[in-house]
N, C-alpha and C. Protein backbone atom coordinates (compact mmCIF):
# COMPACT_ATOMS: atom_id res chain seq x y z
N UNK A 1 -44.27 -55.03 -153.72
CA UNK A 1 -45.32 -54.22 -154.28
C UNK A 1 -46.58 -55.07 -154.37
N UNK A 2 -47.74 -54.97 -153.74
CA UNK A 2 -49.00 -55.07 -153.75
C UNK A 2 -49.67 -54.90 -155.22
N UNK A 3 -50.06 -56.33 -156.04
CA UNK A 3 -50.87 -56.02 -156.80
C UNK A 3 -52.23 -56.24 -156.86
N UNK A 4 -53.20 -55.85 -157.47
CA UNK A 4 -54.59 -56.21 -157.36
C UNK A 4 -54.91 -56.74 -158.45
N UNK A 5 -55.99 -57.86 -158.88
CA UNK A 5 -56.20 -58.52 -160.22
C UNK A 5 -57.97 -58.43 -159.86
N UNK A 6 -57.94 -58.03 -161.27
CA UNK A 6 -59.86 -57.80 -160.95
C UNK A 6 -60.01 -58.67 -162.25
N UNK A 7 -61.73 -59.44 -162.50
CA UNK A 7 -62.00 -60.05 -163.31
C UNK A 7 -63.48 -58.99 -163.58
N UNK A 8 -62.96 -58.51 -165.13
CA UNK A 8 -64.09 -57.02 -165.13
C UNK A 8 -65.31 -58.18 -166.54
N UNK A 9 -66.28 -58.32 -166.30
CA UNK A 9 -67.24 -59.03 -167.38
C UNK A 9 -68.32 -57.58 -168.36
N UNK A 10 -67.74 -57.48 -169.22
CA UNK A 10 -68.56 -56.63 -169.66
C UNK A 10 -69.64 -56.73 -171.10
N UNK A 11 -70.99 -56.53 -170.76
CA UNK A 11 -71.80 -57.21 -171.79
C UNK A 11 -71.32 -55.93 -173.08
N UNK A 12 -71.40 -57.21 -174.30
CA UNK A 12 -70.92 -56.29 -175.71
C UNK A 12 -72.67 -56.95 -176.24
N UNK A 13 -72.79 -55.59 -177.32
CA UNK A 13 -73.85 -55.74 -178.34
C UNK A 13 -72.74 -56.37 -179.46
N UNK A 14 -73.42 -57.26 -179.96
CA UNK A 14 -73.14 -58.03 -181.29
C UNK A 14 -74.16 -57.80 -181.99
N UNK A 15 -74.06 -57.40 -183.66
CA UNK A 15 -75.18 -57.79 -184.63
C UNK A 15 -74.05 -58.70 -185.91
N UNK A 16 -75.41 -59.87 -186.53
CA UNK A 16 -75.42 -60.55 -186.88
C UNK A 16 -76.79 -60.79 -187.99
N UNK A 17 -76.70 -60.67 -189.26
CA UNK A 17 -77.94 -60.30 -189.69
C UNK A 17 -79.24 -59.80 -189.01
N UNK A 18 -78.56 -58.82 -188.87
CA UNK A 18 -79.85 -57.82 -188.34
C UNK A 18 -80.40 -57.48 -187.19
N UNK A 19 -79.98 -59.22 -186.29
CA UNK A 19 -80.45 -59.53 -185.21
C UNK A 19 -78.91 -58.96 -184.25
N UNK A 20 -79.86 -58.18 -183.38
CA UNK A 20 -78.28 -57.75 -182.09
C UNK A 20 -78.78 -58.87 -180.77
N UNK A 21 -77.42 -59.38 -180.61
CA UNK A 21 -77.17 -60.27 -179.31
C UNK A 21 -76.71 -59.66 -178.44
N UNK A 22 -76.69 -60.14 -177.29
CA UNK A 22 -75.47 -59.94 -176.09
C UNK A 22 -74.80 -60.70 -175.75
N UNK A 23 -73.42 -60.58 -175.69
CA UNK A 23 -72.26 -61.49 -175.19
C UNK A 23 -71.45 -60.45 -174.01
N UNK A 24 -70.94 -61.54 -173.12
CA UNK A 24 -69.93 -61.14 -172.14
C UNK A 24 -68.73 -61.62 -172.45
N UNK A 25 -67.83 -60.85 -172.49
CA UNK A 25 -66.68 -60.60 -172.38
C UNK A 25 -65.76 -60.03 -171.20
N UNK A 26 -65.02 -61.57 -171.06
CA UNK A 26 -64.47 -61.11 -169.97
C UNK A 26 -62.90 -60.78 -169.80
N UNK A 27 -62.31 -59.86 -169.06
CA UNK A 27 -61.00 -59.72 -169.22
C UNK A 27 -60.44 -59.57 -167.67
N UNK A 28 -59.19 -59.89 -167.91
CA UNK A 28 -58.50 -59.88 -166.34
C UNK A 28 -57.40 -58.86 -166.44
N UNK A 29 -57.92 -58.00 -165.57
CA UNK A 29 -56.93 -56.94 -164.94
C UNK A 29 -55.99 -56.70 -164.11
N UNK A 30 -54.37 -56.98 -164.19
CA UNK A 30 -53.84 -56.74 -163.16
C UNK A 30 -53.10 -55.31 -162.70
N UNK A 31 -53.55 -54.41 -161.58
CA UNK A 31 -53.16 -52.98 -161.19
C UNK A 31 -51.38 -53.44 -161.14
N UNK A 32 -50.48 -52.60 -161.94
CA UNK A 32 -49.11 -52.74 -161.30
C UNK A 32 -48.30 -51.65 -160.70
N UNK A 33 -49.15 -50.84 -160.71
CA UNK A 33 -48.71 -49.15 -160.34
C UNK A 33 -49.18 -47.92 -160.66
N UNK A 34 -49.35 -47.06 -160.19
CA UNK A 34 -49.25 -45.65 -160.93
C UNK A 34 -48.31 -44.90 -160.91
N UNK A 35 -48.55 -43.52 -161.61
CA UNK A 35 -47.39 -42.69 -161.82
C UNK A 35 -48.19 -41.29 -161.42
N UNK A 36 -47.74 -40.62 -160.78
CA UNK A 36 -48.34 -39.12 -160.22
C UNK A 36 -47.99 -38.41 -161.63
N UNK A 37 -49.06 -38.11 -161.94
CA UNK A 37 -49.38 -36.88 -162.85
C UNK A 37 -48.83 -35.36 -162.44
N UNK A 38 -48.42 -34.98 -164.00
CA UNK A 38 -47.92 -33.23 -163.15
C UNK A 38 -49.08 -32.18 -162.54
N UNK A 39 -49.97 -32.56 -162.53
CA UNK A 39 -51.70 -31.74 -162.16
C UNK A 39 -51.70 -32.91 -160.99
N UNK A 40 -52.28 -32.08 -159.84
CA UNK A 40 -52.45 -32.93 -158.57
C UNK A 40 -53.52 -33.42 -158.88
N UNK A 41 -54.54 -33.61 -159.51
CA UNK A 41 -55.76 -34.42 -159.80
C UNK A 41 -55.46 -35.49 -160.57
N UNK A 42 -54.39 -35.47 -160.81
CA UNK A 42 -53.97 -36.21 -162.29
C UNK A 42 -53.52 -37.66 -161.80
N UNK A 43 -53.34 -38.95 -162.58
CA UNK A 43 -52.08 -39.83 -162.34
C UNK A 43 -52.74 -40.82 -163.46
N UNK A 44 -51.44 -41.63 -163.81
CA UNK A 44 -51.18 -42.44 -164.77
C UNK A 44 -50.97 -44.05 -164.29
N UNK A 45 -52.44 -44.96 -164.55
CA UNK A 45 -52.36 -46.23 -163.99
C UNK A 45 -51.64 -46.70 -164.90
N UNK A 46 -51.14 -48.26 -164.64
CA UNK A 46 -50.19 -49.01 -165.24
C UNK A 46 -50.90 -50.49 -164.77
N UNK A 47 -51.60 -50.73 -166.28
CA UNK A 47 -52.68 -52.62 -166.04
C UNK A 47 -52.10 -53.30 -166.73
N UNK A 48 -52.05 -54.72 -166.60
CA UNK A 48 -51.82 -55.27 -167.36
C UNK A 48 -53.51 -56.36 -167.85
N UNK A 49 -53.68 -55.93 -168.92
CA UNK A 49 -54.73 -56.42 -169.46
C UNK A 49 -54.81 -57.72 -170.47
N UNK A 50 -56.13 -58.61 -169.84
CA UNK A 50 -55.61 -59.91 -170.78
C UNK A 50 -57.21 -60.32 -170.98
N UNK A 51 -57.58 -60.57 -172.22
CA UNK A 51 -58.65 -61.03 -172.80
C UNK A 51 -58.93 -62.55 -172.54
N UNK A 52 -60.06 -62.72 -173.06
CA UNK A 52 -59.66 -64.48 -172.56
C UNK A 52 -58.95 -65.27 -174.23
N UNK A 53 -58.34 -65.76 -173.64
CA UNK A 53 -57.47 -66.56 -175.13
C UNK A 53 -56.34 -65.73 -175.69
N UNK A 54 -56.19 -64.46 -175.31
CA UNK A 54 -55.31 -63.25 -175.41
C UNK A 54 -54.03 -62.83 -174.86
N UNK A 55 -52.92 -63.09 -175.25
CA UNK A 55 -51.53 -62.63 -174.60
C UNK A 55 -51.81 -61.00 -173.67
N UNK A 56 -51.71 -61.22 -172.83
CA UNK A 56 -51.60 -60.18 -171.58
C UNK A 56 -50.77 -59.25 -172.21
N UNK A 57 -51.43 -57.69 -172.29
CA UNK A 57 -50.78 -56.54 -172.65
C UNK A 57 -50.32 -55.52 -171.33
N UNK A 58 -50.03 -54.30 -171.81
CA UNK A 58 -50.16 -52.94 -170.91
C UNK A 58 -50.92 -51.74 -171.73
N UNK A 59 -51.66 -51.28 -170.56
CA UNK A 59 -52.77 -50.21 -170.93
C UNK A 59 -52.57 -49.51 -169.78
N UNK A 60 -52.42 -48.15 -170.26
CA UNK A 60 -51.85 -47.17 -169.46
C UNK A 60 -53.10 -46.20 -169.47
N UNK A 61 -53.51 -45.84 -168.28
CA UNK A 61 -54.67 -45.36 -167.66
C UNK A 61 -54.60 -43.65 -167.16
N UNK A 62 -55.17 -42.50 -168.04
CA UNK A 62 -54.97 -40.91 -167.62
C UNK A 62 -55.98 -41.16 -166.94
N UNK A 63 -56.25 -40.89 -165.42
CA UNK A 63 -57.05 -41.22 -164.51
C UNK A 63 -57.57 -39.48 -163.94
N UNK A 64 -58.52 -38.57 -163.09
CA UNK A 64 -58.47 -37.39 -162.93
C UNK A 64 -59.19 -37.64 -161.72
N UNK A 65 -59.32 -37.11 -161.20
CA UNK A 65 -60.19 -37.44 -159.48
C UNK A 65 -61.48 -35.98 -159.68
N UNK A 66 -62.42 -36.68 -159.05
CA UNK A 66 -63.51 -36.39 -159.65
C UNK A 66 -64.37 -36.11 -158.25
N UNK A 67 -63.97 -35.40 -157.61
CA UNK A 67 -64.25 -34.77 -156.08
C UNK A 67 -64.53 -36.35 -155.59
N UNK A 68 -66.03 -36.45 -155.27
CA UNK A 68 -66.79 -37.12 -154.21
C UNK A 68 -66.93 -38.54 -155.29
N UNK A 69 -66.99 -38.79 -156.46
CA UNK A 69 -66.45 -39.64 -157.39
C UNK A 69 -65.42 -40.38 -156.78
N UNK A 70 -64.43 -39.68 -157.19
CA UNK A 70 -63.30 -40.48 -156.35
C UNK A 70 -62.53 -40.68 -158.02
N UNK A 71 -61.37 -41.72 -158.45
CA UNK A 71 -61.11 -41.47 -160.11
C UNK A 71 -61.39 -42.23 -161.04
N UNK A 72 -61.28 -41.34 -161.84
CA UNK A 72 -62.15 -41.36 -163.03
C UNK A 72 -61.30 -41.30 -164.53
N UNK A 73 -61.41 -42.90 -165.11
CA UNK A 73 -60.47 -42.51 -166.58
C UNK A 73 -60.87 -41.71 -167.56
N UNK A 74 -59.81 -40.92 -168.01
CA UNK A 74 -59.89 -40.06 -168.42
C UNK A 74 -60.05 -40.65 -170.46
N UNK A 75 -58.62 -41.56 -170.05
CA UNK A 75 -57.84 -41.97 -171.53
C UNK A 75 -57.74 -43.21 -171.29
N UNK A 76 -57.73 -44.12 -172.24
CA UNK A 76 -57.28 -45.20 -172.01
C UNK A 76 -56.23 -45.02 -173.35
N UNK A 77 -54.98 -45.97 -173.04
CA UNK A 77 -54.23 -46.14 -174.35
C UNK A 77 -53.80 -47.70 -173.68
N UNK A 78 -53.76 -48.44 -174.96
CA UNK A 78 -53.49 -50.07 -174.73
C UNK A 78 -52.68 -50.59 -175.86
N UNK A 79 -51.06 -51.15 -175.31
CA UNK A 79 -50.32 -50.99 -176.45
C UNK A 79 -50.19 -52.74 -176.92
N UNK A 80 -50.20 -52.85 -177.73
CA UNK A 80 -50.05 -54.33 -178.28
C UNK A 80 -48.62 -55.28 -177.57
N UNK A 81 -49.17 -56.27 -177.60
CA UNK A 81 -47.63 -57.13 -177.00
C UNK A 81 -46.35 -56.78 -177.05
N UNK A 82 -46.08 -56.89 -177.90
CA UNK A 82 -45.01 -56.27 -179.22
C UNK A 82 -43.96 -55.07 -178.63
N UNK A 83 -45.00 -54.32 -178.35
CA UNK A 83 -44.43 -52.76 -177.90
C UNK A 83 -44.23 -52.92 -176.82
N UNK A 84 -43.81 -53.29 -175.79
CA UNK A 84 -43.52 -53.15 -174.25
C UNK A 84 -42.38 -53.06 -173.92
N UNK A 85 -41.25 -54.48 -175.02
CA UNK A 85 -40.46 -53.81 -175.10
C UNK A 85 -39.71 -52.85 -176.03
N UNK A 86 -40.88 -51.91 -176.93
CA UNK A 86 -39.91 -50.82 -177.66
C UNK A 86 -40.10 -49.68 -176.95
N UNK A 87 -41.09 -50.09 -176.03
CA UNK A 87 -41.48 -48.94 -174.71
C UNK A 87 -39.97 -48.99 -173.79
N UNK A 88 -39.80 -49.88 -173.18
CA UNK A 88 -38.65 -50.00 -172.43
C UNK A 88 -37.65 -49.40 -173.18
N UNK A 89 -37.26 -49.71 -174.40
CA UNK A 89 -36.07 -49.35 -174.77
C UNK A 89 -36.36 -48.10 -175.18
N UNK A 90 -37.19 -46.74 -175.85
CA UNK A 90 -37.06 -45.74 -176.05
C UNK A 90 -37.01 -44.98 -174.36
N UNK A 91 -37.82 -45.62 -173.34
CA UNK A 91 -37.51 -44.88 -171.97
C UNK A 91 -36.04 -44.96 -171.55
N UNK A 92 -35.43 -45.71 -171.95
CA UNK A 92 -33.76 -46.26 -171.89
C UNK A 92 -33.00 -45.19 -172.94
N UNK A 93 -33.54 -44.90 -173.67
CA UNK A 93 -33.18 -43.71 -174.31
C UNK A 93 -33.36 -41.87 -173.58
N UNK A 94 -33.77 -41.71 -173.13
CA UNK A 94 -34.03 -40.59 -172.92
C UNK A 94 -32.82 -40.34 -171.57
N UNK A 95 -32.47 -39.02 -172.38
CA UNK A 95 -31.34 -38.36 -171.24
C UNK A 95 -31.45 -38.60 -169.79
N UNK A 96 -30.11 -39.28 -168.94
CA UNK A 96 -30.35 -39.86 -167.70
C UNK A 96 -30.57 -38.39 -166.96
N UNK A 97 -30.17 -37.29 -166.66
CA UNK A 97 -31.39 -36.59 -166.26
C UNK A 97 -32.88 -36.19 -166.43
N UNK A 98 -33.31 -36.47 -166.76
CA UNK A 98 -35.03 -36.32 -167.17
C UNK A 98 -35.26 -37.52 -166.86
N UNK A 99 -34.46 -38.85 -167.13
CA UNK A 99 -35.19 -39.88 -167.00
C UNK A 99 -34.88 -40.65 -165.32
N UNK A 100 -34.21 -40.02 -164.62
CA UNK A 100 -33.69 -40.17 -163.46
C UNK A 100 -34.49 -39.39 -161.96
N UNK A 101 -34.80 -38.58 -162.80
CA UNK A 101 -35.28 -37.33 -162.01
C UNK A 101 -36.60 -38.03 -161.22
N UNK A 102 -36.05 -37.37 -159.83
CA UNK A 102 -37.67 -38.13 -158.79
C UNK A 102 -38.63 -36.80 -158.65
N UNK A 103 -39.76 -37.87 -158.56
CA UNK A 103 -40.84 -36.98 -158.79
C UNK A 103 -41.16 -35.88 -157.78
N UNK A 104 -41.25 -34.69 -157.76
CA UNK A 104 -41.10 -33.96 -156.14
C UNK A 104 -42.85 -34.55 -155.09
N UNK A 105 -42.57 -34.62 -154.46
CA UNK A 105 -43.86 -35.41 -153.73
C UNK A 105 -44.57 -34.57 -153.37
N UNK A 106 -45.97 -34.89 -153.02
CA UNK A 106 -47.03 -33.60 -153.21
C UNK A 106 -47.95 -34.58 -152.53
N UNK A 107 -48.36 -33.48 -151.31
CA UNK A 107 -49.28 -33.68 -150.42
C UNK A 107 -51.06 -33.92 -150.73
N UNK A 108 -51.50 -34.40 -150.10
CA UNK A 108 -53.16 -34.50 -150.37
C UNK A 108 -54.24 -34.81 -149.85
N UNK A 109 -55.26 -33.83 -150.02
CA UNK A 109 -56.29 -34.04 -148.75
C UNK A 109 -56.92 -35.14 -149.08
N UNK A 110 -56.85 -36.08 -149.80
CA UNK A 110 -57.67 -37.17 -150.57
C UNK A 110 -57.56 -38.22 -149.18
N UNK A 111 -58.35 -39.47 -149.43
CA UNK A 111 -58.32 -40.49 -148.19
C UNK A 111 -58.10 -41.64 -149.64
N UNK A 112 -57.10 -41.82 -150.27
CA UNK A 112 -57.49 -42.77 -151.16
C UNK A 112 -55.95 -43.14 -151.06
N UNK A 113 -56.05 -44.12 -152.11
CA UNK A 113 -54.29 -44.38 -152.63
C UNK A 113 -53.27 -43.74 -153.53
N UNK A 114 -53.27 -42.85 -153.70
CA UNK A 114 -53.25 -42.16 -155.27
C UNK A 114 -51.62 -41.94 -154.89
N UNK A 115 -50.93 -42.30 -153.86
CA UNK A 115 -49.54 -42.30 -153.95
C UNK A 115 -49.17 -44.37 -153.57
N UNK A 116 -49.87 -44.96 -153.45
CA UNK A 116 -49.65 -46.54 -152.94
C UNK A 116 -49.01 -46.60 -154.47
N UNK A 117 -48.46 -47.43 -154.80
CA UNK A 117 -47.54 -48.09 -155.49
C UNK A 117 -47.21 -47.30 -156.83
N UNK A 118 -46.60 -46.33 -156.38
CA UNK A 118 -46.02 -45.24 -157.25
C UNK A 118 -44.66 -45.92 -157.55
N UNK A 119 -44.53 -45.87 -159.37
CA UNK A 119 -43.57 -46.44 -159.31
C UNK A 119 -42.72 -45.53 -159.93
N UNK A 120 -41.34 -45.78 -160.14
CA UNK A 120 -40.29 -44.70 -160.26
C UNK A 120 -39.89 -45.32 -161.46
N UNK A 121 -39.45 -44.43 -162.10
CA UNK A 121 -38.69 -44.85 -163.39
C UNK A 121 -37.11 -45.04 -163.43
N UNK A 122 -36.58 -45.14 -162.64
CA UNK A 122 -35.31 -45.87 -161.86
C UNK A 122 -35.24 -46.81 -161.55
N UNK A 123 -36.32 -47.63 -160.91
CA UNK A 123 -36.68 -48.54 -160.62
C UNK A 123 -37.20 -49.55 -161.94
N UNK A 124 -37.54 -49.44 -162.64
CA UNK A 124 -38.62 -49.63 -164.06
C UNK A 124 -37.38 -50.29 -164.31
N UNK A 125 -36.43 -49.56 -165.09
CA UNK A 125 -35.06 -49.62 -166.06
C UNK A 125 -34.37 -50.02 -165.13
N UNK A 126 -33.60 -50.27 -163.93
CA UNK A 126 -32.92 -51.19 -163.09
C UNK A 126 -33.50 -52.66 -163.32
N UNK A 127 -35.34 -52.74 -163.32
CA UNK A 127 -35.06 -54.41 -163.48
C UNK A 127 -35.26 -54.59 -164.86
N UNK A 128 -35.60 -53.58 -165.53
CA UNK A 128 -35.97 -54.13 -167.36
C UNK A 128 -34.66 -54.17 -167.89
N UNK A 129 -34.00 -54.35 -167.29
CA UNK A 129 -32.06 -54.48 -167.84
C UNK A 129 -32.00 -56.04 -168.26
C-alpha cells in the first residue's frame, strides 16, 4: 500500500497582551487509506497526524467531491493517542457480518483516486490482532 506524507505549515494568529502575532505551525501528515462512503460523492480519509513534539494520532477525514474542485473536507474528527486502540477493539466487536461485509464497488466518472487504497475492514482486524 502506497502512502503519501505531506508537511502542511499553517500560519496561526496568537494574541498575547493585546498584541496578535503570527506563528507557523507545522504538522506532518501521513495518507493511509480511505474508505468509500455510502453516497458516491462521499469517502472517509484515514491520516495519521503528528504535530511537532506530538505523538502521531488518527484523524479521520468526511471528504465530498466538489465537481471541478475535486475533494473537499467535509468533517474532520481527530482521536487522541489513547483511542486507536479502543477504536480497534469496539470494531472487533461488532457482529462478523456487518463487520465482514465487502463494500459493493461502484463505478465513476471521476479521473482521480477515490478508490486507490481503499481499505477493507478485514484486512484492518487481520493485522490489528
Amino acid at each position: 500500500m502506497k502512502s503519501i506524507i505531506n508537511f502542511v505549515v499553517t500560519p496561526t494568529e496568537v494574541s498575547a497582551n493585546n498584541d496578535s502575532i503570527w506563528i507557523q505551525i507545522m504538522c506532518i501528515e501521513k495518507h493511509l487509506g480511505d474508505l468509500l462512503g455510502d453516497e458516491e460523492d462521499t469517502r472517509v480519509q484515514l491520516v495519521q497526524v503528528a504535530g511537532e513534539s506530538t505523538t502521531p494520532t488518527l484523524e479521520l477525514r468526511l471528504e465530498r467531491h466538489a465537481g471541478e474542485l475535486g475533494w473537499q473536507v467535509h468533517r474532520r474528527i481527530r482521536l487522541a493517542p489513547g483511542q486507536i486502540g479502543a477504536l480497534r477493539d469496539a470494531l472487533n466487536l461488532m457482529d462478523p457480518d456487518a463487520r465482514d461485509t465487502r463494500h459493493p464497488g461502484r463505478q465513476t466518472d471521476r479521473d482521480d483516486d477515490a478508490t486507490d487504497n481503499v481499505i477493507e475492514l478485514t484486512t484492518l482486524r487481520r493485522h490489528s490482532s
